[in-house]
N, C-alpha and C. Protein backbone atom coordinates (compact mmCIF):
# COMPACT_ATOMS: atom_id res chain seq x y z
N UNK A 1 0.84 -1.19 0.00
CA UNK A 1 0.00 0.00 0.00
C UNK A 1 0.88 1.24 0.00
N UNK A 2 0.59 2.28 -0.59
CA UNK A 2 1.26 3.45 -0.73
C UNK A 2 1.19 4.28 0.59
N UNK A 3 2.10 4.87 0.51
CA UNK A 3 2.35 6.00 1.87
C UNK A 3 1.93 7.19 1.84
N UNK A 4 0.44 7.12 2.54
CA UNK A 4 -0.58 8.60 2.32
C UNK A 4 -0.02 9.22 2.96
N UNK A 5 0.89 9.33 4.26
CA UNK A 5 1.89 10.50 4.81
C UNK A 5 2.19 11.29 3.66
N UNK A 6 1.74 12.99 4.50
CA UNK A 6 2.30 13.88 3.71
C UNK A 6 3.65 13.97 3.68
N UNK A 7 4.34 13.92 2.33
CA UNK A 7 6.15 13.96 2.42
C UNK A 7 6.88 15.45 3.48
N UNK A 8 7.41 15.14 3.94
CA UNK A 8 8.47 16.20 4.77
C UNK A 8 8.76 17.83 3.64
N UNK A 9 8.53 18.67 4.10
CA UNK A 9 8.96 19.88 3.47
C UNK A 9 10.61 19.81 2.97
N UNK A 10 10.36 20.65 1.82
CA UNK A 10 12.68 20.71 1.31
C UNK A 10 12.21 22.00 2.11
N UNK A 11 13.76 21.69 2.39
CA UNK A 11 14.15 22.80 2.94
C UNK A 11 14.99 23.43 2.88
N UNK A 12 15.18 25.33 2.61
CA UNK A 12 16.27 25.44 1.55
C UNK A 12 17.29 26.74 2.75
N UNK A 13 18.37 27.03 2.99
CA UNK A 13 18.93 27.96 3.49
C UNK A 13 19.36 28.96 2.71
N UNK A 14 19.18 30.28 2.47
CA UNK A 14 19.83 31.35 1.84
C UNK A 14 20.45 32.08 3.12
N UNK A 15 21.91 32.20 2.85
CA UNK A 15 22.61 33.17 3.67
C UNK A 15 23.76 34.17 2.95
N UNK A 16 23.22 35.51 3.04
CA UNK A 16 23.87 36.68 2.54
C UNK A 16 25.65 36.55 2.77
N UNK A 17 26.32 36.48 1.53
CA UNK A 17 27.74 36.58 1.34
C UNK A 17 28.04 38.01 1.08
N UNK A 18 27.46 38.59 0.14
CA UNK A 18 27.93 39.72 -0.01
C UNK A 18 27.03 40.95 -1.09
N UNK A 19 26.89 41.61 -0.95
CA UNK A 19 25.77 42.73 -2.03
C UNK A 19 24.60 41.90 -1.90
N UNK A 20 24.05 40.94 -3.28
CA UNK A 20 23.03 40.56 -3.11
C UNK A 20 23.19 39.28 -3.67
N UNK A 21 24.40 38.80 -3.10
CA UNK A 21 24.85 37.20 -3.63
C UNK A 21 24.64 36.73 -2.34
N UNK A 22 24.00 35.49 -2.51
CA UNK A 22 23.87 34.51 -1.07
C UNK A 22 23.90 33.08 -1.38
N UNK A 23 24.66 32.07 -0.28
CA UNK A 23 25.13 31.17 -0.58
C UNK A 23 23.54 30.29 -0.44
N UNK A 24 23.77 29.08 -1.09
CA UNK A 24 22.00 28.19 -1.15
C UNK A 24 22.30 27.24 -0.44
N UNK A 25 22.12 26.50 0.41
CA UNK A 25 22.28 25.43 0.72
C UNK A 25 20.86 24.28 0.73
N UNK A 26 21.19 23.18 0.13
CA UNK A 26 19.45 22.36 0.43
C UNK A 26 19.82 21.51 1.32
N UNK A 27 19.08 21.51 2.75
CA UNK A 27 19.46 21.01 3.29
C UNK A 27 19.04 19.59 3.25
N UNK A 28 19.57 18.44 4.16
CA UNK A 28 19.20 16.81 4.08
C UNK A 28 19.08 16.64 2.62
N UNK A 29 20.44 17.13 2.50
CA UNK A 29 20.67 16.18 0.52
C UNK A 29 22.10 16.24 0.32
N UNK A 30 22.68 16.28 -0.42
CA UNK A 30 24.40 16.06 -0.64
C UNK A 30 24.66 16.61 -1.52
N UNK A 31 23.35 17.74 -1.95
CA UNK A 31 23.53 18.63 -3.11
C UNK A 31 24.90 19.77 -2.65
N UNK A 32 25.72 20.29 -3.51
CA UNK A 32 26.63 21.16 -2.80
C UNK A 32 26.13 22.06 -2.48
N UNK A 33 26.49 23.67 -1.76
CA UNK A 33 26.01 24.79 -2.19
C UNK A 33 26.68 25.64 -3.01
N UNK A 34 25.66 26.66 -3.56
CA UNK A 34 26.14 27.21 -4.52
C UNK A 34 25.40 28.29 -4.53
N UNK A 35 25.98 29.61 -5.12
CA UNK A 35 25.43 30.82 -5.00
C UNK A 35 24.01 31.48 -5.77
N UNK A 36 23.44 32.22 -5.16
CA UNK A 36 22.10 32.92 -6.02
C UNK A 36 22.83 34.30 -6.02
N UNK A 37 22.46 35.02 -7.17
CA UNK A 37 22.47 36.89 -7.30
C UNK A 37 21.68 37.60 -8.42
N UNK A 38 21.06 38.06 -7.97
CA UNK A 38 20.29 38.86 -8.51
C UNK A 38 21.02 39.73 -9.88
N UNK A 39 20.90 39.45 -10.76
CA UNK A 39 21.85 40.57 -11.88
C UNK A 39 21.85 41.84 -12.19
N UNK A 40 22.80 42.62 -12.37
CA UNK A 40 22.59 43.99 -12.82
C UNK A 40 21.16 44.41 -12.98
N UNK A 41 21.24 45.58 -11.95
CA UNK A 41 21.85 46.92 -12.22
C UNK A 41 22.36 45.87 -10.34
N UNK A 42 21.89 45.40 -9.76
CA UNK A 42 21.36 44.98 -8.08
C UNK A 42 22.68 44.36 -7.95
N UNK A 43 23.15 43.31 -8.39
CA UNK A 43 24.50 42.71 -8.52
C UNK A 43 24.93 42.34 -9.72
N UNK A 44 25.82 41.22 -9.51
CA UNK A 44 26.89 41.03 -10.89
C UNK A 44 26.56 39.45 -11.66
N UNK A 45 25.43 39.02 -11.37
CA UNK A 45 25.31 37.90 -11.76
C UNK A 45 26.14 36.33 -11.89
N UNK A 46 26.93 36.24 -10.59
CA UNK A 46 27.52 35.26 -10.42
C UNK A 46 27.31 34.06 -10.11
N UNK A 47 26.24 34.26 -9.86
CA UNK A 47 24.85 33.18 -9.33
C UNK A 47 23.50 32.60 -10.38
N UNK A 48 22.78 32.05 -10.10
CA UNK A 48 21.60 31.90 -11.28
C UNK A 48 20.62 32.88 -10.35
N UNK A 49 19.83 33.88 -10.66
CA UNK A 49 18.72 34.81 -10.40
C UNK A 49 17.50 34.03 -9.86
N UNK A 50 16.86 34.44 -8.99
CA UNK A 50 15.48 34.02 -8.39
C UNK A 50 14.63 33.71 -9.26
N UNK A 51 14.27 34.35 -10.41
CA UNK A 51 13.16 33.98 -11.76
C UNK A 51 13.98 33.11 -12.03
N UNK A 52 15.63 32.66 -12.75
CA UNK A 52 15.80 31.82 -13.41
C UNK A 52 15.81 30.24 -12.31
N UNK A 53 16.22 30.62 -11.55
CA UNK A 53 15.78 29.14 -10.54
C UNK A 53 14.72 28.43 -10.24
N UNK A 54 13.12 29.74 -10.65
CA UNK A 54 11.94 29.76 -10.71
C UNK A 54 11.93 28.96 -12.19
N UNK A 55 12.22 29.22 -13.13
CA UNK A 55 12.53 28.52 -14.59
C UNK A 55 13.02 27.25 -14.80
N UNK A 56 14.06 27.06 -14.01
CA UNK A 56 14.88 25.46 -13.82
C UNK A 56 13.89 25.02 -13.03
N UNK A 57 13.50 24.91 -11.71
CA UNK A 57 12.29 24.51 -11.11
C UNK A 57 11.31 23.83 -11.99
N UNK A 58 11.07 24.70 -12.67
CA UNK A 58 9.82 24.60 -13.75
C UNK A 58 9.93 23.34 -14.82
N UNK A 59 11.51 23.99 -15.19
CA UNK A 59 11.76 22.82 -16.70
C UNK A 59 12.14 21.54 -16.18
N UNK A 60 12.82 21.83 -14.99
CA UNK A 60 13.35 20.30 -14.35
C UNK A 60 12.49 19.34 -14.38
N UNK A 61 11.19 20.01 -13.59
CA UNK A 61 10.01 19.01 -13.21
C UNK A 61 9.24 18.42 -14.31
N UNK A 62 9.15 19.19 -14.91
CA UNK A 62 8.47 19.12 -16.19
C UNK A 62 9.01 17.93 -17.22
N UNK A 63 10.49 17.95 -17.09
CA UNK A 63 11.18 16.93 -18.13
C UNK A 63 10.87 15.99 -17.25
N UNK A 64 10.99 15.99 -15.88
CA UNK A 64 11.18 14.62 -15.18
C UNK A 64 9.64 13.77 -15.10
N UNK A 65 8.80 14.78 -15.25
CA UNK A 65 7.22 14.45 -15.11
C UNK A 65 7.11 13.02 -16.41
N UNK A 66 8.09 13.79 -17.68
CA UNK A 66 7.78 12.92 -19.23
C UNK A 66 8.35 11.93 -19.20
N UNK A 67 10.20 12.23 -18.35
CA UNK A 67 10.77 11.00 -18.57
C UNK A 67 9.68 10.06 -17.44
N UNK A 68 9.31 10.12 -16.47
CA UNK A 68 8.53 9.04 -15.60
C UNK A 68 7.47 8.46 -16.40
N UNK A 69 6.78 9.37 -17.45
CA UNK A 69 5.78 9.12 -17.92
C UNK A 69 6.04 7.87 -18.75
N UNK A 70 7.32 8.57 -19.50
CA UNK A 70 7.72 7.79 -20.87
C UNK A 70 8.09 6.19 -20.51
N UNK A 71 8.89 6.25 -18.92
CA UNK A 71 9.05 4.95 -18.30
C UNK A 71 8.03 4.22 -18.20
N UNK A 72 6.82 4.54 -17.75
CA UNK A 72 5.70 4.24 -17.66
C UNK A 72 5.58 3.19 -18.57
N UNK A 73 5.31 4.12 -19.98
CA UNK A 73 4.86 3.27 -21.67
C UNK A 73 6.09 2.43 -21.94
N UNK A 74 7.51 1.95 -21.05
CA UNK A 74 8.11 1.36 -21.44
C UNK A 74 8.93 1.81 -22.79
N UNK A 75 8.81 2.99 -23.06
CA UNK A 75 9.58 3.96 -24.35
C UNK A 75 10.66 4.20 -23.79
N UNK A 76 11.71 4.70 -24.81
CA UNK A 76 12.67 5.43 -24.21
C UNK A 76 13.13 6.90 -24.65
N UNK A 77 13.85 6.98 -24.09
CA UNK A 77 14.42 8.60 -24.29
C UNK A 77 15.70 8.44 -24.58
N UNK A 78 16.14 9.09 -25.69
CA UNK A 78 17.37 8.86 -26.17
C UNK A 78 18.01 10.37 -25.68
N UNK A 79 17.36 11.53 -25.69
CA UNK A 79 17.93 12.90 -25.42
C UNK A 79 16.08 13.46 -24.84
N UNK A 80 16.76 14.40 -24.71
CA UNK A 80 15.48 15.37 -23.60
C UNK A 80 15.90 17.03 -23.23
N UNK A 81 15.39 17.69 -23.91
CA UNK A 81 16.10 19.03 -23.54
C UNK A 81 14.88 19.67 -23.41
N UNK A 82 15.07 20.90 -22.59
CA UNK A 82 13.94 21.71 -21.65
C UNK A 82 14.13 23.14 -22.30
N UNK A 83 13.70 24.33 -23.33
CA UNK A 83 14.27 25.59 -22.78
C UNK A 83 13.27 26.02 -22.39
N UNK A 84 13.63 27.07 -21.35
CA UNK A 84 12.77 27.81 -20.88
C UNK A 84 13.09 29.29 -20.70
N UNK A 85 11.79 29.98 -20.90
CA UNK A 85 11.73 31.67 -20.99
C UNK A 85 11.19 32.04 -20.05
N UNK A 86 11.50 32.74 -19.07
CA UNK A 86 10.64 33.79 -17.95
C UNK A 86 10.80 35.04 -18.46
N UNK A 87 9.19 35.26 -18.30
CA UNK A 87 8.97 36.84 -18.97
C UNK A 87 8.48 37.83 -18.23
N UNK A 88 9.28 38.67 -17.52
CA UNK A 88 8.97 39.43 -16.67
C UNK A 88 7.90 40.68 -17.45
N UNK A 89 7.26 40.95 -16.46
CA UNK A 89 6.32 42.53 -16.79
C UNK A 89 5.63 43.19 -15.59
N UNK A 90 5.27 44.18 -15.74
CA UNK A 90 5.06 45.13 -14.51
C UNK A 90 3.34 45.25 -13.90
N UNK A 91 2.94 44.93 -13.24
CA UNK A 91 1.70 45.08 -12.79
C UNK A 91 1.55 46.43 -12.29
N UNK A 92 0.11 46.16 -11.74
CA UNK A 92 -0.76 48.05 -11.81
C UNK A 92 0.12 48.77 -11.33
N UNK A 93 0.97 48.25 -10.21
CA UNK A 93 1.60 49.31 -9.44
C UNK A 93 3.27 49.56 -9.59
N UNK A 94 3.32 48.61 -10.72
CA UNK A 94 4.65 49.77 -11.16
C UNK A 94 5.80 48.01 -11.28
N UNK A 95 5.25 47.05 -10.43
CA UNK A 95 6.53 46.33 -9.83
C UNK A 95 6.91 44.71 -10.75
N UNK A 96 7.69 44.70 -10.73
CA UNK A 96 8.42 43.66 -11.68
C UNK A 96 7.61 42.05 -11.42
N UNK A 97 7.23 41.25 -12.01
CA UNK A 97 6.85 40.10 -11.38
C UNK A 97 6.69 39.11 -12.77
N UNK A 98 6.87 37.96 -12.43
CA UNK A 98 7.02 36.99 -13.93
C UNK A 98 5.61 37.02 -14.42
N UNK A 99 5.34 37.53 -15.27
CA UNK A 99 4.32 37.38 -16.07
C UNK A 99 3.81 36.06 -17.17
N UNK A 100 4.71 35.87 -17.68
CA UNK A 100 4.64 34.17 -18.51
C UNK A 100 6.43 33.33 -18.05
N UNK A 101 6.22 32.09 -18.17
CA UNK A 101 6.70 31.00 -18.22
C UNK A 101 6.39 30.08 -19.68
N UNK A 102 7.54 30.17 -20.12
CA UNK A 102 7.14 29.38 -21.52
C UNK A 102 8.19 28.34 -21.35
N UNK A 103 7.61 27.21 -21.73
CA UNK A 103 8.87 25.53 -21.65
C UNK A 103 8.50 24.79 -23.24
N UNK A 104 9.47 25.23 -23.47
CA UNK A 104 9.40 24.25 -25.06
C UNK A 104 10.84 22.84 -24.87
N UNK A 105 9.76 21.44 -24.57
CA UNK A 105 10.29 20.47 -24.29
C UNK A 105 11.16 19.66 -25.84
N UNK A 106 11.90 19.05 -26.17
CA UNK A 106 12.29 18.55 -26.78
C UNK A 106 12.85 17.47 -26.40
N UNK A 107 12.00 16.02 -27.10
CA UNK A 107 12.76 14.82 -26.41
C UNK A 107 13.03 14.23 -27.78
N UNK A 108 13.54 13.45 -27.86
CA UNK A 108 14.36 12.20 -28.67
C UNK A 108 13.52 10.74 -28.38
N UNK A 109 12.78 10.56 -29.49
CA UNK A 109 12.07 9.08 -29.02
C UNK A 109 12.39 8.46 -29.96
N UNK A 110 12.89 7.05 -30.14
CA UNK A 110 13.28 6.24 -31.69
C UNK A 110 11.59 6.43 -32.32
N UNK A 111 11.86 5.94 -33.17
CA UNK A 111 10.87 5.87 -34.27
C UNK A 111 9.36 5.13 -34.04
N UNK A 112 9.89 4.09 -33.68
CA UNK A 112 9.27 2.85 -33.26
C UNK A 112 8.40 3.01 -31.77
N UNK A 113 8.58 4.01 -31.48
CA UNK A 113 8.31 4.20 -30.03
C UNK A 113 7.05 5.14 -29.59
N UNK A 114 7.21 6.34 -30.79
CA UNK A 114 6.01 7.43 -30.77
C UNK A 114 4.84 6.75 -30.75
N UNK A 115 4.15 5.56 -31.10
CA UNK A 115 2.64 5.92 -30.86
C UNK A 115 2.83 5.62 -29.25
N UNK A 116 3.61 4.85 -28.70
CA UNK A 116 3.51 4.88 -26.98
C UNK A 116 3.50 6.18 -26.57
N UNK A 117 4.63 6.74 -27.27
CA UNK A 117 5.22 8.25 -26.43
C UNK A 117 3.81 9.19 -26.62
N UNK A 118 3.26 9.14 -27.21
CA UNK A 118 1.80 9.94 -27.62
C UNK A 118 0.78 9.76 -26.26
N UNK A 119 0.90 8.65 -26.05
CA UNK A 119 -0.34 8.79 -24.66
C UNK A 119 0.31 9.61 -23.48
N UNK A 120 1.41 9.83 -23.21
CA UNK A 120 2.62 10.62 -22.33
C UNK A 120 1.61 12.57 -22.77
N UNK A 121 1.95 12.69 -23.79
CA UNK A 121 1.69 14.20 -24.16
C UNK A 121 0.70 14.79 -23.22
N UNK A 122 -0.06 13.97 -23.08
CA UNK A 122 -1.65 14.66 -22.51
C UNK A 122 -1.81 14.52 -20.95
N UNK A 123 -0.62 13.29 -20.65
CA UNK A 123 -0.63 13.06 -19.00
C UNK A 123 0.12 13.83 -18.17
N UNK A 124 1.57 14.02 -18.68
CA UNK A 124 2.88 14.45 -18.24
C UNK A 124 2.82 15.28 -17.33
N UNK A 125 2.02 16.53 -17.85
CA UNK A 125 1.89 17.98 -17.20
C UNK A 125 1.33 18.05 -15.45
N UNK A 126 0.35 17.44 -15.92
CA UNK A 126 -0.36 16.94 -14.67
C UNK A 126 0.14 16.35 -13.49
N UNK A 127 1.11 15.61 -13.60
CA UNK A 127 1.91 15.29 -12.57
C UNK A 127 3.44 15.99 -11.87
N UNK A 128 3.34 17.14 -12.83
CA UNK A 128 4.42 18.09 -12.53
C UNK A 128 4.06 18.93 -11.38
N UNK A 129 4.68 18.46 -10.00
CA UNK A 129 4.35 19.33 -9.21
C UNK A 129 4.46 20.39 -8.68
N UNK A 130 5.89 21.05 -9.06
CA UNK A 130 5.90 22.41 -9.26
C UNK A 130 5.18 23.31 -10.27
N UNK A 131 4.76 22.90 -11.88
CA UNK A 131 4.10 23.58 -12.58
C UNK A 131 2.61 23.57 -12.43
N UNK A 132 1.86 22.33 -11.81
CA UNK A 132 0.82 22.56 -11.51
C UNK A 132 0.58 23.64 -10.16
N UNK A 133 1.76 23.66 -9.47
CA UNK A 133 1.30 24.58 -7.90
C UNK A 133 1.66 26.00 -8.15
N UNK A 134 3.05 26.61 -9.19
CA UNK A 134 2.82 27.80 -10.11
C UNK A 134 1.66 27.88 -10.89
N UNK A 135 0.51 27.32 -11.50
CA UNK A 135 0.03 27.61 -12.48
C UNK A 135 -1.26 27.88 -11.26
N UNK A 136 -1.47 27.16 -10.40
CA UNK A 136 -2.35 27.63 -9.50
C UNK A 136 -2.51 28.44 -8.33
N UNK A 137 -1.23 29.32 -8.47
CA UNK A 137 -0.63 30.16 -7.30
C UNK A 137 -0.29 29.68 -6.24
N UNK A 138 0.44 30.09 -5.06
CA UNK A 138 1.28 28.87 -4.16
C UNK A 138 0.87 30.11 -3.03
N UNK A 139 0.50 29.86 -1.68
CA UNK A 139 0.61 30.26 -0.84
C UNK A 139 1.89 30.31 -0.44
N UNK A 140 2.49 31.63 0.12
CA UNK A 140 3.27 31.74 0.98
C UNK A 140 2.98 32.42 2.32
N UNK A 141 4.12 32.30 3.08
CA UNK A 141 4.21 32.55 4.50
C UNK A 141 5.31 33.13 4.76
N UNK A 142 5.38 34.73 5.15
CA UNK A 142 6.68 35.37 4.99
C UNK A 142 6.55 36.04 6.96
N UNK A 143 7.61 35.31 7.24
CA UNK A 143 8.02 35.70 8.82
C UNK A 143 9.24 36.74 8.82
N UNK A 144 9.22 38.03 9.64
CA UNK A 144 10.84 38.89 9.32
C UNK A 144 11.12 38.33 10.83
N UNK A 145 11.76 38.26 11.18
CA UNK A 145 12.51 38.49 12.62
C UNK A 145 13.77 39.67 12.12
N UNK A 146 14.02 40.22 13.29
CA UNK A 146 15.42 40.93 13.77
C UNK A 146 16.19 40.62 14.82
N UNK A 147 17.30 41.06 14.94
CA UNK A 147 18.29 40.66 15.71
C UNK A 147 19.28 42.23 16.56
């Protein structure tokens, strides 16, 4: 029987190095850390930007949603590439916020394989759980403390 427990929250650390570069850490994983920064005019872009991590987020899940899918139909994937566009624009009051997300997927299926890979197209999305919880807005919860 499957495990209706809700899974444990990720959990992510941002801590300020310097201007507006801060180191990432995820914690309970063996992922390394590695830096975020905001790019010009704000900093120097040494890091991947908050929208573009919002973008990888997006395309990651999204490829991984097809390859599971594609496992599914017993197909395979020979290549799989994700790009993705975040398109910022300004709402009523002046302020910057992603306006579209566009993911144009490209996979590699042998020949022999597409009418399987075809029932995948229409399921995939749906099980992407970051793009379904962006596409339906995500509650947050923003606490400040001081020190």
């Amino acid at each position: 029987m499957a495990n209706l427990e809700e899974p444990q929250p990720t959990k992510v650390t941002l801590e300020r190095r310097e201007g507006y570069e801060f180191i990432v850490r995820v914690e309970g994983t063996s992922v390394p850390e590695f830096f975020a920064e905001e790019g010009p005019p704000l900093g120097e872009a040494r890091g991947p930007s908050p929208d573009a991590m919002l973008g990888a987020a997006v395309g990651s899940c999204l490829a991984s949603s097809l390859l599971f899918c594609v496992g599914k139909t017993h197909a395979t994937v020979d290549g799989l590439r994700a790009n993705v566009s975040i398109h910022k624009a300004r709402n009523e009051r002046g302020r910057l916020r992603i306006g579209a997300i566009e993911v144009e997927l490209h996979a590699d299926i042998p020949e022999e394989q597409h009418e399987r890979f075809e029932r995948c197209r229409a399921l995939f999305e749906d099980y992407c759980t970051v793009t379904a919880s962006v596409r339906q807005g995500i509650a947050v919860e923003v606490k400040l403390t001081t020190s």
